[in-house]
N, C-alpha and C. Protein backbone atom coordinates (compact mmCIF):
# COMPACT_ATOMS: atom_id res chain seq x y z
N UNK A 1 -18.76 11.69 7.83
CA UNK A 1 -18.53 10.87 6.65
C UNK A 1 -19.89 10.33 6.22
N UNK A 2 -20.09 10.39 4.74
CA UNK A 2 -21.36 10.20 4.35
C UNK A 2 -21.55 8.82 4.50
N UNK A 3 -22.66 7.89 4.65
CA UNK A 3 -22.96 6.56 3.86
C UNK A 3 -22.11 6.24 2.86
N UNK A 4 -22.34 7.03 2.04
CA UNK A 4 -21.52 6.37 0.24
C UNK A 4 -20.38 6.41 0.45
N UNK A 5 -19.74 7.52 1.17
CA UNK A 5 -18.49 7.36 1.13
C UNK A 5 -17.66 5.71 1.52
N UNK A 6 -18.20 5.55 3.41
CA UNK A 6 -18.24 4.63 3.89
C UNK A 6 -18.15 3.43 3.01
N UNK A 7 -19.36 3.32 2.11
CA UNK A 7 -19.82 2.15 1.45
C UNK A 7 -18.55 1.39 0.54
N UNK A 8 -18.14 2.75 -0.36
CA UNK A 8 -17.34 2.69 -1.27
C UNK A 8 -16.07 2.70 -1.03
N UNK A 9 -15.47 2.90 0.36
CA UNK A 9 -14.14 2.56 0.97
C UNK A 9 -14.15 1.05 1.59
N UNK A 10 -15.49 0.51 1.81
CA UNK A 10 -15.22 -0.56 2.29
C UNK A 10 -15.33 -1.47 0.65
N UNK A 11 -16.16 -1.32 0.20
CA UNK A 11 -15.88 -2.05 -1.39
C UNK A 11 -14.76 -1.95 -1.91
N UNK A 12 -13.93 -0.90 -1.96
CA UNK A 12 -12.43 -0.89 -2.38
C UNK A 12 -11.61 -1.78 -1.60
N UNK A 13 -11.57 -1.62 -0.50
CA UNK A 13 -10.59 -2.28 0.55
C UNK A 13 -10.71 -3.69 -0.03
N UNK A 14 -11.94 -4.70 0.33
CA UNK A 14 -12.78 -5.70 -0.09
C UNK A 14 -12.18 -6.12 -1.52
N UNK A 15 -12.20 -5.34 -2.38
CA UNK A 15 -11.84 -5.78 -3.60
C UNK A 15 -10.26 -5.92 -3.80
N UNK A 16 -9.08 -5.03 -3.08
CA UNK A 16 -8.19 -4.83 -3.40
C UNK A 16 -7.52 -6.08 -2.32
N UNK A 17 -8.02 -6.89 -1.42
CA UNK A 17 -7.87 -7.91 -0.29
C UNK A 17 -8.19 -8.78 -1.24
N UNK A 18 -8.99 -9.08 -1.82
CA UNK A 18 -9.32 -10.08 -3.07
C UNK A 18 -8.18 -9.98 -4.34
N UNK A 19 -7.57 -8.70 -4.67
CA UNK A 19 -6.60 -8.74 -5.47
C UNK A 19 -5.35 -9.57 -5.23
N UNK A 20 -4.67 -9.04 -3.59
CA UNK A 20 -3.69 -9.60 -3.22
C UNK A 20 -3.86 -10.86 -3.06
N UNK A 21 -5.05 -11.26 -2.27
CA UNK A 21 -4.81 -12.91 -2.00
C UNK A 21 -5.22 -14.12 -3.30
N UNK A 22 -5.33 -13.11 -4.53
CA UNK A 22 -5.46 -13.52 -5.52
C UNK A 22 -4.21 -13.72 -6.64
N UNK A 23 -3.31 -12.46 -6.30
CA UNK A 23 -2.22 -12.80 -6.52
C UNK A 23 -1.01 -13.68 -5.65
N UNK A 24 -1.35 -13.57 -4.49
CA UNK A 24 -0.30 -14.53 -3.79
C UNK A 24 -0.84 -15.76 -4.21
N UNK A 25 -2.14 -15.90 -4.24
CA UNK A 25 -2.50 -17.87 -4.56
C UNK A 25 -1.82 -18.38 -5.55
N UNK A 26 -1.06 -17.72 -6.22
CA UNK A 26 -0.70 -18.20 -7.79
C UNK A 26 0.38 -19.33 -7.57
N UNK A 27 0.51 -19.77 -8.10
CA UNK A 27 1.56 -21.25 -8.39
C UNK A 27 3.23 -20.31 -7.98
N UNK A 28 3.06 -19.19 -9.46
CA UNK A 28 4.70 -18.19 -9.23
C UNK A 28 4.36 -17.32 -8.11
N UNK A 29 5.52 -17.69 -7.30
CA UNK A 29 5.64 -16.73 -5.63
C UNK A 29 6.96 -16.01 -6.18
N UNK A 30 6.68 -14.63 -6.74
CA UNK A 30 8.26 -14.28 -6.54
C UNK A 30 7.71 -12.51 -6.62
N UNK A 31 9.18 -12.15 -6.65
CA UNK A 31 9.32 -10.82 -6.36
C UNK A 31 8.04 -10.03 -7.07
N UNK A 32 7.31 -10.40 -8.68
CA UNK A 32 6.55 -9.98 -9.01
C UNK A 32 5.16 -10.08 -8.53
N UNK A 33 4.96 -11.08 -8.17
CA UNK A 33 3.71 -11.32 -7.57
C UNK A 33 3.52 -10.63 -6.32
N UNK A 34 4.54 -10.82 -5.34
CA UNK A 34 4.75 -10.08 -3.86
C UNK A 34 4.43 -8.55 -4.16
N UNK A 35 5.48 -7.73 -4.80
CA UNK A 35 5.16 -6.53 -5.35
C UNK A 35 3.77 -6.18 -5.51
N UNK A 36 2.91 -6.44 -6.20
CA UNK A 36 1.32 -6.34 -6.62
C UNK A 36 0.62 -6.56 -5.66
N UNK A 37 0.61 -7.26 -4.68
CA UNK A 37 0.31 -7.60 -3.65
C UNK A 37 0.68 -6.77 -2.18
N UNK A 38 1.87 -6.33 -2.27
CA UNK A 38 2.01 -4.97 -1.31
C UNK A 38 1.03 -3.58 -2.19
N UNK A 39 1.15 -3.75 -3.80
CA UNK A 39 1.13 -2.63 -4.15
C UNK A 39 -0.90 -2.21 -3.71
N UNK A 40 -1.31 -3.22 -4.00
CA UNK A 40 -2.63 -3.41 -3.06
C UNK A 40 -2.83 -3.31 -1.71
N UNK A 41 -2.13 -3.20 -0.99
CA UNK A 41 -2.32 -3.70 0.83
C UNK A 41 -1.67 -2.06 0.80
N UNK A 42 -1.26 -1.55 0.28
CA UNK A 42 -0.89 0.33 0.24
C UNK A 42 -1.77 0.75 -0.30
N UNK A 43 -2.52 0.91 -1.24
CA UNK A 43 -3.48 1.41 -1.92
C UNK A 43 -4.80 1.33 -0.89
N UNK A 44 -4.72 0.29 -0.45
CA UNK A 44 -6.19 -0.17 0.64
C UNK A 44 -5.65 0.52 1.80
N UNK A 45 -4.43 0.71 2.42
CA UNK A 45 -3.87 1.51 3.39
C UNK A 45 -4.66 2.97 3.24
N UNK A 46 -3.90 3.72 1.86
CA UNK A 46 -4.65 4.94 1.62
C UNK A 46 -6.14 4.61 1.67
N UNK A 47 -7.65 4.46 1.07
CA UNK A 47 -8.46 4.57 1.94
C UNK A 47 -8.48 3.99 3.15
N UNK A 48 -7.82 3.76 4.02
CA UNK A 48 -8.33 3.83 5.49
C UNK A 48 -7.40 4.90 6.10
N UNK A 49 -6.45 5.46 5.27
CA UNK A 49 -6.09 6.88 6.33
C UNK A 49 -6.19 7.82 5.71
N UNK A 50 -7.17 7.89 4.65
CA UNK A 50 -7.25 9.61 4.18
C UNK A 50 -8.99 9.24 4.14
N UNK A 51 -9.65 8.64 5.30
CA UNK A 51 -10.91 9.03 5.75
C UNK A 51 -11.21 10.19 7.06
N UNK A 52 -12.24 10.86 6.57
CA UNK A 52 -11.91 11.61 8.25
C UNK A 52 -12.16 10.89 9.15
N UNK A 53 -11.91 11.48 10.29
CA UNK A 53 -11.43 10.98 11.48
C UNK A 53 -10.46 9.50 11.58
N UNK A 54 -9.67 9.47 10.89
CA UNK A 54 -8.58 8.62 10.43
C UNK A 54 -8.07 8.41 11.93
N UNK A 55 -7.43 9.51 12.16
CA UNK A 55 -6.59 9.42 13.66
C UNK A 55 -7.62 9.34 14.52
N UNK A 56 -8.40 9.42 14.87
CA UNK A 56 -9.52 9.27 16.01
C UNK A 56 -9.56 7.61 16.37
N UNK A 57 -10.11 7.01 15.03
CA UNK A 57 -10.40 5.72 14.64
C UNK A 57 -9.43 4.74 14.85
N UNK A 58 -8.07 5.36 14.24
CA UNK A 58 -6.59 4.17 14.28
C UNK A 58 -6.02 4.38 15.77
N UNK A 59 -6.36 5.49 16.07
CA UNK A 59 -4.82 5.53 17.57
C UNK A 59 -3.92 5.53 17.01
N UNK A 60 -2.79 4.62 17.38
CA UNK A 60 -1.12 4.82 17.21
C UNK A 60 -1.24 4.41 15.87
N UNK A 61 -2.05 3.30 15.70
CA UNK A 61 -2.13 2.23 14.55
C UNK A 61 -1.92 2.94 13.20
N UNK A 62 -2.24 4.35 13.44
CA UNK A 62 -2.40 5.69 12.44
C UNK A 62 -0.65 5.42 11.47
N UNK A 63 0.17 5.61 12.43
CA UNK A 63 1.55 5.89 11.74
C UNK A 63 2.33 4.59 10.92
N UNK A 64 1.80 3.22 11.01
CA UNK A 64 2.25 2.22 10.39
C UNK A 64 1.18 2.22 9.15
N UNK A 65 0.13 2.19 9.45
CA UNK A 65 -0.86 2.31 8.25
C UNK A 65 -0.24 3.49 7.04
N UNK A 66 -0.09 4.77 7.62
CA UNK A 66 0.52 5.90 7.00
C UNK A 66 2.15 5.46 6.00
N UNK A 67 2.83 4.57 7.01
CA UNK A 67 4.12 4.49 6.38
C UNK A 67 3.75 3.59 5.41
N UNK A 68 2.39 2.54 5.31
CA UNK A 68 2.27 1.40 4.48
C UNK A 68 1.67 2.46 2.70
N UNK A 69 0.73 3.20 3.24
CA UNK A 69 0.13 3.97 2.54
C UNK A 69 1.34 4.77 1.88
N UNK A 70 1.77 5.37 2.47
CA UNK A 70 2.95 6.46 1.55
C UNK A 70 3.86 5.79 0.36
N UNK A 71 3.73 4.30 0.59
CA UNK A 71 4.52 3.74 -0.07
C UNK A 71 4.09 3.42 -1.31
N UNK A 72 3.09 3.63 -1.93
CA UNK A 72 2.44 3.25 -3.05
C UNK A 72 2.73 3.88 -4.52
N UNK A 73 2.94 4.89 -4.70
CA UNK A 73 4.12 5.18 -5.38
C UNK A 73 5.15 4.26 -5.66
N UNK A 74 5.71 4.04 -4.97
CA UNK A 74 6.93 3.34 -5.36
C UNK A 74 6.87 1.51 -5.17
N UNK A 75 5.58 1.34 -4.66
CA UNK A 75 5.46 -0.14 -5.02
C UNK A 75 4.62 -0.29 -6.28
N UNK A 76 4.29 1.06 -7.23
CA UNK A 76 4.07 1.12 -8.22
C UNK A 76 4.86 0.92 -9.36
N UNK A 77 5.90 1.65 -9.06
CA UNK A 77 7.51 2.04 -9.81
C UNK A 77 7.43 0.48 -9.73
N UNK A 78 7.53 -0.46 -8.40
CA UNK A 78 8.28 -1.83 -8.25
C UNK A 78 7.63 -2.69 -9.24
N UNK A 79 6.66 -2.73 -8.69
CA UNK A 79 5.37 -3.95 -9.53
C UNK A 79 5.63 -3.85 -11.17
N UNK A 80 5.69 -2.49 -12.05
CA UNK A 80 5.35 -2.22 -13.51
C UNK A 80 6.73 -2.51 -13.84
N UNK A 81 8.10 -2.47 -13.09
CA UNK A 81 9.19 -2.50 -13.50
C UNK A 81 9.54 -4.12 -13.59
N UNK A 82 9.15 -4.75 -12.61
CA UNK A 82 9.17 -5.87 -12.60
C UNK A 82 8.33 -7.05 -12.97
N UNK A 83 7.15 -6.05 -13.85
CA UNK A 83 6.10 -6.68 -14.30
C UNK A 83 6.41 -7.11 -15.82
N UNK A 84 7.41 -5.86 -16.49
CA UNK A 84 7.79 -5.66 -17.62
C UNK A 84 9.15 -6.08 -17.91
N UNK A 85 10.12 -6.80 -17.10
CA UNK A 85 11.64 -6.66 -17.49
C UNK A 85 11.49 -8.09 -17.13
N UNK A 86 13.09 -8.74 -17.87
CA UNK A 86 13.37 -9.86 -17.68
C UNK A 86 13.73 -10.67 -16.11
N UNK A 87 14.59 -9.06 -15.30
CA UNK A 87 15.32 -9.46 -14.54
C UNK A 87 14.06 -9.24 -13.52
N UNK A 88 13.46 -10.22 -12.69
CA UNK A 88 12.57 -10.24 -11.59
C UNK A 88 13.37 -9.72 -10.32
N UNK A 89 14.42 -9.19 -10.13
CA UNK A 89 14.94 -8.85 -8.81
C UNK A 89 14.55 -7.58 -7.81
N UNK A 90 14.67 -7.27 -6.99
CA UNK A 90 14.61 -6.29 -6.42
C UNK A 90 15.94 -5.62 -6.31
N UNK A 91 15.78 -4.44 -5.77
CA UNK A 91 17.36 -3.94 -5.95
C UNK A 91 17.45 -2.81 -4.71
N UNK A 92 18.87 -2.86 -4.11
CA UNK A 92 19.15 -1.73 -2.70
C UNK A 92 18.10 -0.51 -3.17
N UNK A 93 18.07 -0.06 -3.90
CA UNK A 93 17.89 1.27 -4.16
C UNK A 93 15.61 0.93 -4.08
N UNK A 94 15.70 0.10 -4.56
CA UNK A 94 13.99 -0.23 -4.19
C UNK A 94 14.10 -0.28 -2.32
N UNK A 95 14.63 -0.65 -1.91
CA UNK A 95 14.42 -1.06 -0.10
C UNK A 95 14.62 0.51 0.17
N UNK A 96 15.49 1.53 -0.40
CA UNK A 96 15.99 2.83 -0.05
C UNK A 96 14.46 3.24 -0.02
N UNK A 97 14.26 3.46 -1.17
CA UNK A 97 12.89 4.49 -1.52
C UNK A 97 11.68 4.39 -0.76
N UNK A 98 11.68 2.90 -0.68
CA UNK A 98 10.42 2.38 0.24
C UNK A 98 10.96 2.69 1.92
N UNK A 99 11.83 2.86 2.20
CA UNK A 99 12.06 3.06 3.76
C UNK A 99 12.16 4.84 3.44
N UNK A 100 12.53 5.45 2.54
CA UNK A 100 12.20 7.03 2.79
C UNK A 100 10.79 7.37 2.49
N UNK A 101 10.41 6.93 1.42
CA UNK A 101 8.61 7.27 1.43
C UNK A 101 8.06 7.05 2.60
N UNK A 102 8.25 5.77 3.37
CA UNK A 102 7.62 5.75 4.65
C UNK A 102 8.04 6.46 5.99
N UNK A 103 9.36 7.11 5.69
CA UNK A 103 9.34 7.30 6.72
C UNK A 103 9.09 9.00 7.22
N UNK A 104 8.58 9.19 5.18
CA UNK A 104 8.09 10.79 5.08
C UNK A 104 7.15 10.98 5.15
N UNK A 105 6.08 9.71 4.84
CA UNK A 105 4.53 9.79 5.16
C UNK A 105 4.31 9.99 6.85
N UNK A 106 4.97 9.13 7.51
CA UNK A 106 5.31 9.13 8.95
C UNK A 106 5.64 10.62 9.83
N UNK A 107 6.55 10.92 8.95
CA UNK A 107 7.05 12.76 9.09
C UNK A 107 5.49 13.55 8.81
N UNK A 108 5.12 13.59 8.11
CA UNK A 108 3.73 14.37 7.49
C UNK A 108 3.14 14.08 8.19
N UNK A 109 2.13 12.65 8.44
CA UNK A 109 1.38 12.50 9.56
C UNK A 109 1.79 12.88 11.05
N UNK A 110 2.93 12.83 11.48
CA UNK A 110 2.79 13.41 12.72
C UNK A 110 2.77 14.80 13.08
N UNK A 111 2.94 15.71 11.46
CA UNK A 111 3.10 17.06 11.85
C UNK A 111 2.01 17.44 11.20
N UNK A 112 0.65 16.85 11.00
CA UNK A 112 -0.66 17.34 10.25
C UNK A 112 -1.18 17.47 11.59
């Protein structure tokens, strides 16, 4: 792994840790804010497990990171849906998607 690469995964991470605890500080604590705030802590997941030597580096730690990461997609879907609509709720079918994305990123990583 080059320098720059390095450099620029840790500046992302860094910045996107500054996003979340920037959105949780807010006065409104609710489903929207939480959302944006996972949807960051997945996004920062993906660069730290699609660096090489990912599995070398994490150990086990590899497959929770992976299930956090896979989920970003759909804490995308969560965040813009609930960023944009009246009704702030979450719904069964959001907990569904997020427990199968993760538990297919989980499937993939252990059979890469």
């Amino acid at each position: 792994m080059s320098s720059l690469d390095l450099i620029l995964r840790v500046l992302g991470i860094a910045l996107l840790a500054l996003v979340a605890s920037s959105v949780l500080r807010t006065r409104e604590r609710t489903h929207r804010t939480r959302s944006v705030a996972w949807l960051a802590a997945s996004v920062a997941a993906f660069l730290l497990t699609s660096m090489p030597g990912a599995e070398r580096i994490f150990g086990a730690f590899i497959y929770p990171l992976t299930a956090l990461c896979s989920t970003h997609p759909v804490w995308f879907w969560i965040s813009t849906r609930l960023l944009f609509s009246d009704r702030a709720t979450l719904r069964t079918s959001d907990a569904i998607c997020l427990g199968a994305m993760g538990v297919a990123g989980v499937l993939y990583q252990a059979h890469v």
